[in-house]
Protein backbone atom coordinates (compact mmCIF):
# COMPACT_ATOMS: atom_id res chain seq x y z
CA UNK A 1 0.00 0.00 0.00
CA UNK A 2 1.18 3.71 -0.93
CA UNK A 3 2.99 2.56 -3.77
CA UNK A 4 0.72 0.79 -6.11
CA UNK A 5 -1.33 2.39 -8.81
CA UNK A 6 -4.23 2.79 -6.98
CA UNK A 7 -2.64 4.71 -3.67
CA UNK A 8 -0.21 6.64 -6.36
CA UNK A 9 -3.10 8.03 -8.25
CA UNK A 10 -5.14 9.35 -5.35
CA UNK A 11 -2.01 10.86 -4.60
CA UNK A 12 -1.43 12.59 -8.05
CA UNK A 13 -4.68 13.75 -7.38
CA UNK A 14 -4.78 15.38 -4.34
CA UNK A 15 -1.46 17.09 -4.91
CA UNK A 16 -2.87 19.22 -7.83
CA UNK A 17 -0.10 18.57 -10.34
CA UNK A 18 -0.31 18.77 -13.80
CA UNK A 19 -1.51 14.69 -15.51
CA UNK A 20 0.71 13.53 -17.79
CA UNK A 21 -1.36 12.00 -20.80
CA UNK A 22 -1.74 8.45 -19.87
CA UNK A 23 -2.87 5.72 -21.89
CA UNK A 24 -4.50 1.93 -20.45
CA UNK A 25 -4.41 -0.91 -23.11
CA UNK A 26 -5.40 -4.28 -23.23
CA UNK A 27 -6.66 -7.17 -25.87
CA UNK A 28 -10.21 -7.43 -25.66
CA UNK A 29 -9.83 -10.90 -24.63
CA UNK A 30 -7.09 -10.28 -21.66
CA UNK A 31 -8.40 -11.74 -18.42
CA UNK A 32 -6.77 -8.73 -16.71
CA UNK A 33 -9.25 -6.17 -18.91
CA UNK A 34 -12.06 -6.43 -16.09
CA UNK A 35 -9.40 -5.18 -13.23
CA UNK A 36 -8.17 -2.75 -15.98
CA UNK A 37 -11.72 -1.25 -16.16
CA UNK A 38 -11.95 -1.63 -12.75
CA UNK A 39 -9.04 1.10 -12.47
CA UNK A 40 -10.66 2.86 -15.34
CA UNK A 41 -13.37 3.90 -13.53
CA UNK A 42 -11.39 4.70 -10.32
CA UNK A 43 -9.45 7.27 -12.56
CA UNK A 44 -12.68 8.73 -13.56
CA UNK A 45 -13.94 9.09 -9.98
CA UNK A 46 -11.15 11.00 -9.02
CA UNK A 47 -11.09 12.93 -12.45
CA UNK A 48 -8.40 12.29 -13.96
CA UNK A 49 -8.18 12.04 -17.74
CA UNK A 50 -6.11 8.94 -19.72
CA UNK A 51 -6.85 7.75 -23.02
CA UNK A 52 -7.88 3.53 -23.30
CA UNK A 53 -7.01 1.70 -26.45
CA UNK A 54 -8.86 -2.04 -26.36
CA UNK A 55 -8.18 -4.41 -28.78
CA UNK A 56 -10.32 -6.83 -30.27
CA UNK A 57 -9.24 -10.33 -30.39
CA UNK A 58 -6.12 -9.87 -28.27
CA UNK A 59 -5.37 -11.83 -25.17
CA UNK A 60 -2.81 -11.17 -22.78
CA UNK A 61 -0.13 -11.07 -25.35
CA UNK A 62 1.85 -7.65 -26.40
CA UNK A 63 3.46 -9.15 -29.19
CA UNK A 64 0.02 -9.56 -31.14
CA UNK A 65 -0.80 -6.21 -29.35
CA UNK A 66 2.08 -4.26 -31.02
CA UNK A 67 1.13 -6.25 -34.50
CA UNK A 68 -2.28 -5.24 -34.17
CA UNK A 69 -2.00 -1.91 -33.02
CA UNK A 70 1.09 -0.96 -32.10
CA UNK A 71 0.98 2.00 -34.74
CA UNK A 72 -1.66 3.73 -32.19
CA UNK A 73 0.82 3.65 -29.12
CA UNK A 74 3.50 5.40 -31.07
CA UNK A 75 1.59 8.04 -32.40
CA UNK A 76 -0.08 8.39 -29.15
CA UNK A 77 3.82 9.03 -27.19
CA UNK A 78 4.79 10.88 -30.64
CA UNK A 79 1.57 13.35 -30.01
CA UNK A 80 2.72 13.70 -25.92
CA UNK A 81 6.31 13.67 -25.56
């Protein structure tokens, strides 16, 4: 506790800093995309933004990720270096 994503975020929050651009992926099929959603909607509770990219067909696999849609997530760090 304090130093996992959840604790870190509340954190970020309530110290009124500046968000950097944040992105969540997942394949659509990943059995991690419920807790990823999960934290999804914990971000928007405490109101802060993030862009999601969810992948159809895509397990819990980055290598199909990237081949799929690995274009996205380099124009998305491109756009917010």
């Amino acid at each position: 506790e304090g130093n996992d994503t959840y604790s870190l975020a509340k954190k970020h929050q309530e110290s009124g800093k500046e968000t950097p651009k944040l992105l969540l992926w997942s394949g659509a099929e990943d059995p991690n995309l419920s807790s990823i959603r999960e934290y999804m909607s914990y971000l928007d509770k405490l109101d802060i933004e993030y862009d999601s990219l969810i992948v159809k067909g895509v397990d819990h696999n980055p290598f199909i990720f990237y081949e799929q849609s690995g274009e996205e997530l380099i124009r998305f760090h491109a756009k917010n270096d």
